[in-house]
Protein backbone atom coordinates (compact mmCIF):
# COMPACT_ATOMS: atom_id res chain seq x y z
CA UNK A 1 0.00 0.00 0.00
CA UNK A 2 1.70 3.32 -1.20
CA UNK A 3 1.22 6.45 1.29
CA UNK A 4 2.31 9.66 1.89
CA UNK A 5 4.70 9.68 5.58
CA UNK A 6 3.56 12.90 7.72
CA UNK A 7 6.26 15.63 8.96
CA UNK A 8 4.56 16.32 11.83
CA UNK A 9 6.05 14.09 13.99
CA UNK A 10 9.77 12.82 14.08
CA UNK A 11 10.43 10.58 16.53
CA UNK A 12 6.76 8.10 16.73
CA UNK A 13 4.88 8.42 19.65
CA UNK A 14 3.37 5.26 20.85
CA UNK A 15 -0.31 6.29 22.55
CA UNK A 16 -2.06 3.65 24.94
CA UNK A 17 -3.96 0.52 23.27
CA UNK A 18 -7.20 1.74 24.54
CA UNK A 19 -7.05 4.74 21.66
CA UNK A 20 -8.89 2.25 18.97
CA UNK A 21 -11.49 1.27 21.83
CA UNK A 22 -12.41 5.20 22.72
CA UNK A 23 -12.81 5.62 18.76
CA UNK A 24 -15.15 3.10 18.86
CA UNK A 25 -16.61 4.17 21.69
CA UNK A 26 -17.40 7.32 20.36
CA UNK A 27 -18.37 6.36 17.04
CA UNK A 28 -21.22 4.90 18.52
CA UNK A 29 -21.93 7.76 20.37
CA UNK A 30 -21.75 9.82 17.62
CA UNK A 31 -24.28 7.28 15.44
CA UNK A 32 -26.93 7.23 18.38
CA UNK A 33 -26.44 11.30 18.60
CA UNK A 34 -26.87 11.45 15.17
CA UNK A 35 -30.00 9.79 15.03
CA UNK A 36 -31.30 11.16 18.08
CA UNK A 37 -30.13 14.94 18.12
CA UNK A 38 -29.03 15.76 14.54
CA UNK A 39 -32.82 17.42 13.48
CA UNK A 40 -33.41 19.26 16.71
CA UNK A 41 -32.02 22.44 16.73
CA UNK A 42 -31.50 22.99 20.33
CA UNK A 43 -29.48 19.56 20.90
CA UNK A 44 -27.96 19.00 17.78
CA UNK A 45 -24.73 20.59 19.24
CA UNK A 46 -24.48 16.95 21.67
CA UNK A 47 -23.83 15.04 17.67
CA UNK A 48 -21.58 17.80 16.90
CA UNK A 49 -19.29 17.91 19.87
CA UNK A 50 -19.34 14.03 20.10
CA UNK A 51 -17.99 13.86 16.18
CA UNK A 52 -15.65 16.75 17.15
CA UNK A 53 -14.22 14.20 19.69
CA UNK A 54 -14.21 11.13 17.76
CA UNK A 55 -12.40 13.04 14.95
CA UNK A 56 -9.43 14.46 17.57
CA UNK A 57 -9.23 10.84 18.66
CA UNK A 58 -8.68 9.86 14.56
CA UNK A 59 -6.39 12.21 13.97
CA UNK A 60 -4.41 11.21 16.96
CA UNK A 61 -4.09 7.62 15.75
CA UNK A 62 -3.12 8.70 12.10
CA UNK A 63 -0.46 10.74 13.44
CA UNK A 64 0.73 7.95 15.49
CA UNK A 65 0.84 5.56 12.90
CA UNK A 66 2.34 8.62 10.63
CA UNK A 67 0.36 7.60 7.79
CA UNK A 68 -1.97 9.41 5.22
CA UNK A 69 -3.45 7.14 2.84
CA UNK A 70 -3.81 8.94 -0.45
CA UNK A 71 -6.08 6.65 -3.38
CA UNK A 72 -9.15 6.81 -5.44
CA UNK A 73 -11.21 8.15 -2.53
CA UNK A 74 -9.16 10.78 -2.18
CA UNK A 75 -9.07 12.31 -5.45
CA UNK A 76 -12.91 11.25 -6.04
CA UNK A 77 -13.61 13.72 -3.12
CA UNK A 78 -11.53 16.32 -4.14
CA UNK A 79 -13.30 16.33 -7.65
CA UNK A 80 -16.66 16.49 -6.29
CA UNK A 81 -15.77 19.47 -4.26
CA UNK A 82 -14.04 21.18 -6.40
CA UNK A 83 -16.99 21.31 -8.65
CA UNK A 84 -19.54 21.67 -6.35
CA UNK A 85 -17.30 25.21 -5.30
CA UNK A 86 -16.75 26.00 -8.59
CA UNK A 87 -20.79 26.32 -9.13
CA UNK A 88 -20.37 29.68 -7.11
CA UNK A 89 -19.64 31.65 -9.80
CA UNK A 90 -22.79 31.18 -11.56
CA UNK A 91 -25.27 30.29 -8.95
CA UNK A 92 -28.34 31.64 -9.42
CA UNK A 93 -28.81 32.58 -5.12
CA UNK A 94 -24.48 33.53 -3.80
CA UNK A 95 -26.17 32.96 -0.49
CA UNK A 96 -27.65 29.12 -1.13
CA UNK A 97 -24.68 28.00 -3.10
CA UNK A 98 -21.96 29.41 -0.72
CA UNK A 99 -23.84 27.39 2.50
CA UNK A 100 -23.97 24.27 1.02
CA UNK A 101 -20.68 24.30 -0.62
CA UNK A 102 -19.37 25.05 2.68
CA UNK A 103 -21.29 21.63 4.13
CA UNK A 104 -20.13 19.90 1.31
CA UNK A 105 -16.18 20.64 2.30
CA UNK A 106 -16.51 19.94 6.17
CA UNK A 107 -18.54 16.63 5.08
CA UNK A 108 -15.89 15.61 2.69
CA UNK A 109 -13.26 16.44 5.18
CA UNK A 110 -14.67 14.23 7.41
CA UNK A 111 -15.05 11.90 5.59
CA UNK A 112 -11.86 11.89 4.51
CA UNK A 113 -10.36 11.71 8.40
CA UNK A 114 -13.02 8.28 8.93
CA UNK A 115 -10.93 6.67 5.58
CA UNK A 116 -7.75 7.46 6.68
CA UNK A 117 -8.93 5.44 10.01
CA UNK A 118 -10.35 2.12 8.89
CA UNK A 119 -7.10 0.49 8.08
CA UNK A 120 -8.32 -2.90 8.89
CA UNK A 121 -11.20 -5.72 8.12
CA UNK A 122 -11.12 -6.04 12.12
CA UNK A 123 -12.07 -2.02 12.49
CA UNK A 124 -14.71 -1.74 10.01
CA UNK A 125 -16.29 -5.51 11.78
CA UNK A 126 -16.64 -3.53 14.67
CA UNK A 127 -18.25 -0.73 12.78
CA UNK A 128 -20.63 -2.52 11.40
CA UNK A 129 -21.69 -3.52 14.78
CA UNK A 130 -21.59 -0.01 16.22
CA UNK A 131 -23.80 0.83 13.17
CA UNK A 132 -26.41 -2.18 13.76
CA UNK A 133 -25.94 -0.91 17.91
CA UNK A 134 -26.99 2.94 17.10
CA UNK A 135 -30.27 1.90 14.67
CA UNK A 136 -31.45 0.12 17.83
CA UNK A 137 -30.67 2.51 20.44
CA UNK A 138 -33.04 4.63 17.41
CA UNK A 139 -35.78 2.22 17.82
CA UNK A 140 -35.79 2.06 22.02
CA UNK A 141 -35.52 5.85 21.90
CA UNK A 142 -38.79 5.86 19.34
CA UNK A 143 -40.72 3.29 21.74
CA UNK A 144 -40.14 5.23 24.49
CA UNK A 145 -41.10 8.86 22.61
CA UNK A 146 -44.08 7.51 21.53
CA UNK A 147 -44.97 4.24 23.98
CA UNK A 148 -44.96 0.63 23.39
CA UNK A 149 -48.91 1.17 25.12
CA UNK A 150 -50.03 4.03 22.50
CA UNK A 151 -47.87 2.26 19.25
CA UNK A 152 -49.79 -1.12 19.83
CA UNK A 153 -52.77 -0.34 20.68
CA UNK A 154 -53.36 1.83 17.91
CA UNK A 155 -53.74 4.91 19.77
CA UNK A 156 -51.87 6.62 17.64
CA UNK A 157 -53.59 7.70 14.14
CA UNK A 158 -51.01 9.36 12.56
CA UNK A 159 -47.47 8.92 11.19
CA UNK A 160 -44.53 8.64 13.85
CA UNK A 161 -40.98 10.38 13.52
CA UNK A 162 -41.38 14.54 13.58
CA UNK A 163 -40.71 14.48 17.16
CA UNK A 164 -37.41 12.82 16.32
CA UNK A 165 -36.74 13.64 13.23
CA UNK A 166 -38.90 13.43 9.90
CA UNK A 167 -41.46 10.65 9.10
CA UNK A 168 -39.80 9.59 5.92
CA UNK A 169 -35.98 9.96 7.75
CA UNK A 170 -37.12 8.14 10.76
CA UNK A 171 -39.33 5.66 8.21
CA UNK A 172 -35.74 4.88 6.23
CA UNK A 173 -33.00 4.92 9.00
CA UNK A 174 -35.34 2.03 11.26
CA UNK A 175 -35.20 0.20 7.71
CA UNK A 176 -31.63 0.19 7.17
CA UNK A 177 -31.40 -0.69 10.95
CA UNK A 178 -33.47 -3.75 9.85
CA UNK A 179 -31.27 -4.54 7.05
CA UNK A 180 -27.95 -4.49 9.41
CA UNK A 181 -30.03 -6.69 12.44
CA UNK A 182 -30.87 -9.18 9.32
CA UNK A 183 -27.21 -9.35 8.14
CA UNK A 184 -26.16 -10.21 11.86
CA UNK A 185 -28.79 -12.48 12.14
CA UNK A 186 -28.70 -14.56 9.10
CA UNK A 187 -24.99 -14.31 7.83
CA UNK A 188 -23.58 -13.89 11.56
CA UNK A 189 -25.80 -16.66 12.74
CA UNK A 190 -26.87 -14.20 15.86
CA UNK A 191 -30.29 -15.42 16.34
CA UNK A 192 -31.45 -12.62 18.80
CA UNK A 193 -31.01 -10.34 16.00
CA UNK A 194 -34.10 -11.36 14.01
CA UNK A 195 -36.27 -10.21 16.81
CA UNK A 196 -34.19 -6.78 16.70
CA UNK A 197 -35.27 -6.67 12.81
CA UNK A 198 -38.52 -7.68 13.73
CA UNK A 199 -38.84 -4.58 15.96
CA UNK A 200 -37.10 -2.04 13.66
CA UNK A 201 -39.19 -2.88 11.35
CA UNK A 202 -42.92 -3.09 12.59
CA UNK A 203 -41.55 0.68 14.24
CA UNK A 204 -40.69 1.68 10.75
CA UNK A 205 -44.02 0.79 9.48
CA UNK A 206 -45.33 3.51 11.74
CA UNK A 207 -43.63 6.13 9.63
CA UNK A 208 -45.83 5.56 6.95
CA UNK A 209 -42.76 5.69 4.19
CA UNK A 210 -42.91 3.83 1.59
CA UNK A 211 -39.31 3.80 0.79
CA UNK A 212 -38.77 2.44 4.03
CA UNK A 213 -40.79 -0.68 2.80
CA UNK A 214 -39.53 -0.75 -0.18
CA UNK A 215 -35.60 -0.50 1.54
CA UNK A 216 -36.59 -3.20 3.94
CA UNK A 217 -38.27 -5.93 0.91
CA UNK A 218 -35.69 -5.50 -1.50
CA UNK A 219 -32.85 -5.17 0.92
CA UNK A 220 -33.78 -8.56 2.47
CA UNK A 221 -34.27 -10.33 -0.55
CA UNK A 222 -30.73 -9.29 -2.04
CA UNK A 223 -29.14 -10.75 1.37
CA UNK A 224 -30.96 -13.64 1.46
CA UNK A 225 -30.31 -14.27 -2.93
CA UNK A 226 -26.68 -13.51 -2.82
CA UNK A 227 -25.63 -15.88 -0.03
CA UNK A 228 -27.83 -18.86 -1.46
CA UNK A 229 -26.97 -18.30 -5.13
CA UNK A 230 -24.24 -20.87 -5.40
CA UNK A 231 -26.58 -23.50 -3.95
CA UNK A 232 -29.39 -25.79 -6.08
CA UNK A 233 -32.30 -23.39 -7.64
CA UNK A 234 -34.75 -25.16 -6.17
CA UNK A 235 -33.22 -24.63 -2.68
CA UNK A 236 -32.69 -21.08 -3.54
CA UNK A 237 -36.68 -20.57 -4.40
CA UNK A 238 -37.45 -22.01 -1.24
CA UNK A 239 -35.48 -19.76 1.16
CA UNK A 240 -36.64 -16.86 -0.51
CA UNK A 241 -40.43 -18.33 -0.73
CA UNK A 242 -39.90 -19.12 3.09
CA UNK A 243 -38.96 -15.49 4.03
CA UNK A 244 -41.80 -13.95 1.58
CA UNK A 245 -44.65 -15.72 3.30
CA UNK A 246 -42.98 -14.41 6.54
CA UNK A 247 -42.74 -11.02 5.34
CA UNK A 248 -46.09 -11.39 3.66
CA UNK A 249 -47.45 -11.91 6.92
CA UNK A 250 -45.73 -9.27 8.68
CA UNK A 251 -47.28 -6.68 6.23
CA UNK A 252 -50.66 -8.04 6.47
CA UNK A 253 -50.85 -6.85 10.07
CA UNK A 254 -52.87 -4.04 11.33
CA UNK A 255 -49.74 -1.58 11.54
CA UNK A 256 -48.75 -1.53 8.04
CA UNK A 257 -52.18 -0.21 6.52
CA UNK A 258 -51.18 3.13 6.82
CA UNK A 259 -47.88 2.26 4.82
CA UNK A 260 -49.99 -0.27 2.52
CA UNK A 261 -52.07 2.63 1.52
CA UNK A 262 -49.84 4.71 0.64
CA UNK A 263 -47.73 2.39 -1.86
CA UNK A 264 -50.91 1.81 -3.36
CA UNK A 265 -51.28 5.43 -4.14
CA UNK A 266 -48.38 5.98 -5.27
CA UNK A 267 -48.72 2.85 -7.46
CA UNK A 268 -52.01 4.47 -9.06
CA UNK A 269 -49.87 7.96 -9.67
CA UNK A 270 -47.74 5.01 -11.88
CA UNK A 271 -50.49 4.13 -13.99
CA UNK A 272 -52.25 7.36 -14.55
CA UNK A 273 -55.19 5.32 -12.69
CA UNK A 274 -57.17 5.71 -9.21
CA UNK A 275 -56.79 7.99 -6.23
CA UNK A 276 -53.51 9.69 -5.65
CA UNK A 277 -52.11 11.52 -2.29
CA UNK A 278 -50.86 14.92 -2.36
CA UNK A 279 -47.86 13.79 -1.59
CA UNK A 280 -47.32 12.02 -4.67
CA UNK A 281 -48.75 14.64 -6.75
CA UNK A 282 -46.36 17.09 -5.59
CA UNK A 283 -43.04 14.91 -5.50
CA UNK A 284 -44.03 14.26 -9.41
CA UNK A 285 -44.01 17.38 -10.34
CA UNK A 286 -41.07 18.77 -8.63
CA UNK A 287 -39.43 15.93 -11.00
CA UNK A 288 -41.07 17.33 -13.87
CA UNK A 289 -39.64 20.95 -12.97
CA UNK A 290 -36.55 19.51 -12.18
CA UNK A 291 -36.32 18.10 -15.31
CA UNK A 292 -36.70 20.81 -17.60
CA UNK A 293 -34.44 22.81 -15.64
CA UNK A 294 -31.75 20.72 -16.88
CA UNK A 295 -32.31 20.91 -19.78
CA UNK A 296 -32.54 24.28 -20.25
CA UNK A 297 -28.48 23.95 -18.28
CA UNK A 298 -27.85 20.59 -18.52
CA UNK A 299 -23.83 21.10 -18.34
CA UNK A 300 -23.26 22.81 -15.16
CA UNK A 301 -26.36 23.55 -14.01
CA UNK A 302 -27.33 26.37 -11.53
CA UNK A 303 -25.00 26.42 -8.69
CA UNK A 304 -25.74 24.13 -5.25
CA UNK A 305 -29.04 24.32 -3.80
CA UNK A 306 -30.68 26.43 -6.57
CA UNK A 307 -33.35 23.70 -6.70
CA UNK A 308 -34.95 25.42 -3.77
CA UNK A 309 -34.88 28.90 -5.10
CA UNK A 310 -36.95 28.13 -8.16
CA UNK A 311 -39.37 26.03 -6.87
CA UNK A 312 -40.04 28.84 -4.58
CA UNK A 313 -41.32 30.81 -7.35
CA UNK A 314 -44.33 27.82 -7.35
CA UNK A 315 -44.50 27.10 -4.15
CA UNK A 316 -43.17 26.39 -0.67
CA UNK A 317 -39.41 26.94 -1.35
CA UNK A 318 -37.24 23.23 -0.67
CA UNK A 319 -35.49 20.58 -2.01
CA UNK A 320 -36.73 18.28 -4.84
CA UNK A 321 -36.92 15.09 -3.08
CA UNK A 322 -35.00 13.54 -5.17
CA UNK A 323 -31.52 13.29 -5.31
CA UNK A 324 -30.90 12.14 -9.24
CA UNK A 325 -33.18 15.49 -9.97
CA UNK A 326 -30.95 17.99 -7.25
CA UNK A 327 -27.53 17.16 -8.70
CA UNK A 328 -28.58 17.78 -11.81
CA UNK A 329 -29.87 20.93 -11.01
CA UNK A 330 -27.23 21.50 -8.87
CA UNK A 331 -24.18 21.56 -10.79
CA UNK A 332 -25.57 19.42 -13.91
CA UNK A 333 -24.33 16.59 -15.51
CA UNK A 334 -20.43 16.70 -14.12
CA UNK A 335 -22.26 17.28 -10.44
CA UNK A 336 -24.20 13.99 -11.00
CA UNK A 337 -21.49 12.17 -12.66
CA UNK A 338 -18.79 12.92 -10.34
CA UNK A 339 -21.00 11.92 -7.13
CA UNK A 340 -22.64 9.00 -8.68
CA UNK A 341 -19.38 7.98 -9.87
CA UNK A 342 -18.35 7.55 -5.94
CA UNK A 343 -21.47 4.60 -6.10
CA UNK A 344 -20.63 3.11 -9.27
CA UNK A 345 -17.49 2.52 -8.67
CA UNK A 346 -17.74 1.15 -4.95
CA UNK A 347 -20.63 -1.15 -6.63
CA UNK A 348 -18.01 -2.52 -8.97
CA UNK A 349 -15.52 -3.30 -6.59
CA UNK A 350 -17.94 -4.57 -3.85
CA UNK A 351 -19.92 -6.45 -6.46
CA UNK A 352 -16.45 -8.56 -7.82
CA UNK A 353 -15.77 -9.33 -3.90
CA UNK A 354 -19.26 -10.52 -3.28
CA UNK A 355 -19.33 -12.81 -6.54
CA UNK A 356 -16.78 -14.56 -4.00
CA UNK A 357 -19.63 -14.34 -1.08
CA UNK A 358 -17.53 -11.93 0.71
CA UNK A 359 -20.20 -11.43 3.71
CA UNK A 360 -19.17 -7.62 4.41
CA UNK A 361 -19.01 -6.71 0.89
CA UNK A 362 -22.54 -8.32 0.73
CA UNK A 363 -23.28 -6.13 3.01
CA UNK A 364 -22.18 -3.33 1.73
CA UNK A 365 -23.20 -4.05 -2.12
CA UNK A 366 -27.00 -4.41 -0.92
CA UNK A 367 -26.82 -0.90 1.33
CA UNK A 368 -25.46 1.00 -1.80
CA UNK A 369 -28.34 -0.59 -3.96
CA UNK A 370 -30.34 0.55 -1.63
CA UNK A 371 -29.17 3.90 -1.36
CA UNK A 372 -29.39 4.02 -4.91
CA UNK A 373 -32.96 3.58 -5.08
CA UNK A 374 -33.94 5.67 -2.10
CA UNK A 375 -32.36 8.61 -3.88
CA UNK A 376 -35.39 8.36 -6.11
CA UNK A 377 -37.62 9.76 -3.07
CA UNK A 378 -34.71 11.21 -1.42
CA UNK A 379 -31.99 13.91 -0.46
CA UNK A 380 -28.77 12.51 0.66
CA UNK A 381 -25.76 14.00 -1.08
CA UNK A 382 -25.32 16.44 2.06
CA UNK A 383 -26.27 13.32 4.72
CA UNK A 384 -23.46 12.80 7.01
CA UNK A 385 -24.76 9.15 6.92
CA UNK A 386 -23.90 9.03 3.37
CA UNK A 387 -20.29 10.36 3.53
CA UNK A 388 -19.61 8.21 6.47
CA UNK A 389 -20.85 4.82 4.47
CA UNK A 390 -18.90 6.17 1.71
CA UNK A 391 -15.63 6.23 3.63
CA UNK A 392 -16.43 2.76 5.22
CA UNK A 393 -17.11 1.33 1.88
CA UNK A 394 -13.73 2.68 0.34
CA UNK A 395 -11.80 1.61 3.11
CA UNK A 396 -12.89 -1.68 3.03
CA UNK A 397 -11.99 -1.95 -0.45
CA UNK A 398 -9.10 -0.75 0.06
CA UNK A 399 -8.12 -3.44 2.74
CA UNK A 400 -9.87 -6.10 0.57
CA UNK A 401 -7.67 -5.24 -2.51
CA UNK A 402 -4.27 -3.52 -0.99
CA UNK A 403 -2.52 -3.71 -4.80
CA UNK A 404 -5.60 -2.13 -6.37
CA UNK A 405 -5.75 0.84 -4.64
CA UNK A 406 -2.22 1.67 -4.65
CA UNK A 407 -1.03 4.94 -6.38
């Protein structure tokens, strides 16, 4: 593995062992925080002064290690940013562009600082289990905002998360949690963990999202697939058929109507047939604008976060809800092609390891299809979430194939 040797420090200074357990420590701290804290504006400052920790702690480590690791991460960032600032200069709203660009550098910065840290399979194991830890520490903290009593009982009519966060944020992060407690469960053979899914899960149907459905169905049926593929068809079928009927039966109780109806609204908005929510309405449309604004600048479109400016000439003034749509807005088609190009090529290198059932790169493959398809309904190129996956995922190829990501 090539790297660049600091000048910071001469002589190495060996810190105590314990230095990779406070990390930890703190990363999961951070993740609950995060979760928790990160959409209420008078505690948010707990998430930020726990990652300001966690990221002192990293850059002690690096230094005493005196490594930087410099690779295709590294210069994949810098690209992205350095387009994303260059959109300044013709952004429609100075103001708009200038904040997010600023977000944009301290999230690739940290970023950054998390790859530089997971140096080994044995780090990012244990980060995968902080990250499966936080999403249920999420779902206790949502059973006891909104009681196990009221949640069951049906007291409550309408759809759970703005008292933590958003309906559809709170709808997708308990569904990713369910993805991570099914990987421990079924590829870790940790049985408890199915019961953990189980719970993130029926709590997630209480969001009413239907991405969070979606995440959860397709997730689980890409983990379950691409650890039985190698085995006899008919074996296959029946392990998936096995888990449907489960699932099926899970959705058929009372909780998910809410959820139920709504995919079936949206799946009438599909076919130009039946009733259709506002909801669904709207998010179609703000495609439709989206989509002519590029192509009226399809090259470099109209600086960061102009989305939101002129869809506030129609209406409430905010993003477009979906990601694919806002980067091309954004900063056109380099914007889209230089962060999609962070996916597509962490999808090729994950996909080649898990043809060879690695189980983390499993993992990871399914999360970034996943992400993928979320961004449909979604906003996540300024998600912390996203830049921290991002750094896990790179690192881990980069442990996985040392002579590939040499420089």
């Amino acid at each position: 593995m090539r790297y660049l040797s600091t000048t910071v420090i001469k002589h190495r200074k060996r810190f105590p062992l314990n230095l990779d357990n406070s990390i930890m420590l703190f990363f999961l701290f951070y993740m609950v925080s995060y979760h928790i804290f990160s959409y209420r504006t008078e505690l948010v400052f707990i998430s930020e002064i726990l990652l300001l920790i966690m990221l002192s702690l990293i850059l002690l480590s690096i230094l005493n290690r005196t490594k930087i690791y410099i690779g295709t991460y590294f210069w994949m960032l810098t690209f992205f940013f350095l387009w994303a600032a260059l959109t300044f200069f013709w952004a429609t709203d100075y103001q708009l562009t200038y904040s997010k660009i600023l977000t944009l550098g301290q999230l690739c910065l940290i970023s950054y600082v998390i790859f530089n840290y997971f140096d080994s399979i044995e780090k990012i194991e244990r980060a995968i289990k902080i990250i499966t830890y936080s999403y249920i520490v999420l779902g206790i903290y949502t059973t006891s905002i909104y009681g196990v009593s009221n949640l069951f009982s049906g007291n409550i009519s309408y759809r759970i998360g703005s008292q933590i966060s958003q309906e559809n944020v709170l709808g997708v992060s308990l569904s990713i949690g369910t993805l991570f407690c099914f990987f421990m469960s079924y590829y870790k053979k940790k049985k408890l963990y199915y019961v953990y899914a189980l719970f993130l899960l029926i709590l997630s149907s209480f969001t009413g999202s239907r991405k969070s459905l979606v995440a959860v169905m397709l997730g689980i049926f890409l983990l379950i697939f691409l650890k039985n593929r190698s085995k006899k068809i008919l074996k296959t079928v029946s392990i998936i058929i096995s888990f449907g009927m489960i699932l099926y039966f899970i959705l058929n109780l009372p909780m998910f109507d809410a959820v139920l109806g709504r995919m079936e609204s949206f799946y009438n908005l599909l076919i130009g047939n039946g009733t259709v929510d506002n909801s669904s309405l709207t998010r179609s449309n703000m495609i439709s604008f989206g989509w002519e604004l590029f192509l009226d600048k399809p090259a470099i479109g109209y600086g960061y976060d102009s989305f939101r400016f002129y869809w506030g000439g129609i209406d409430r003034a905010t993003y477009s809800h979906n990601n694919y749509i806002e980067m091309l807005v954004n900063g056109g088609l380099i914007a889209f092609i230089s962060y999609y190009l962070m996916y597509a090529y962490s999808l090729y290198k994950l996909g080649k390891l898990s043809y060879r059932f690695n189980e983390i790169a499993i993992l990871f493959f399914v999360i970034i299809i996943i992400s993928l398809i979320l961004d449909v309904a979604a906003i996540t190129y300024y998600s912390k979430v996203t830049f921290i996956h991002f750094a896990i995922f790179f690192s881990y190829i980069r442990v996985a194939n040392p002579v590939s990501t040499r420089i």
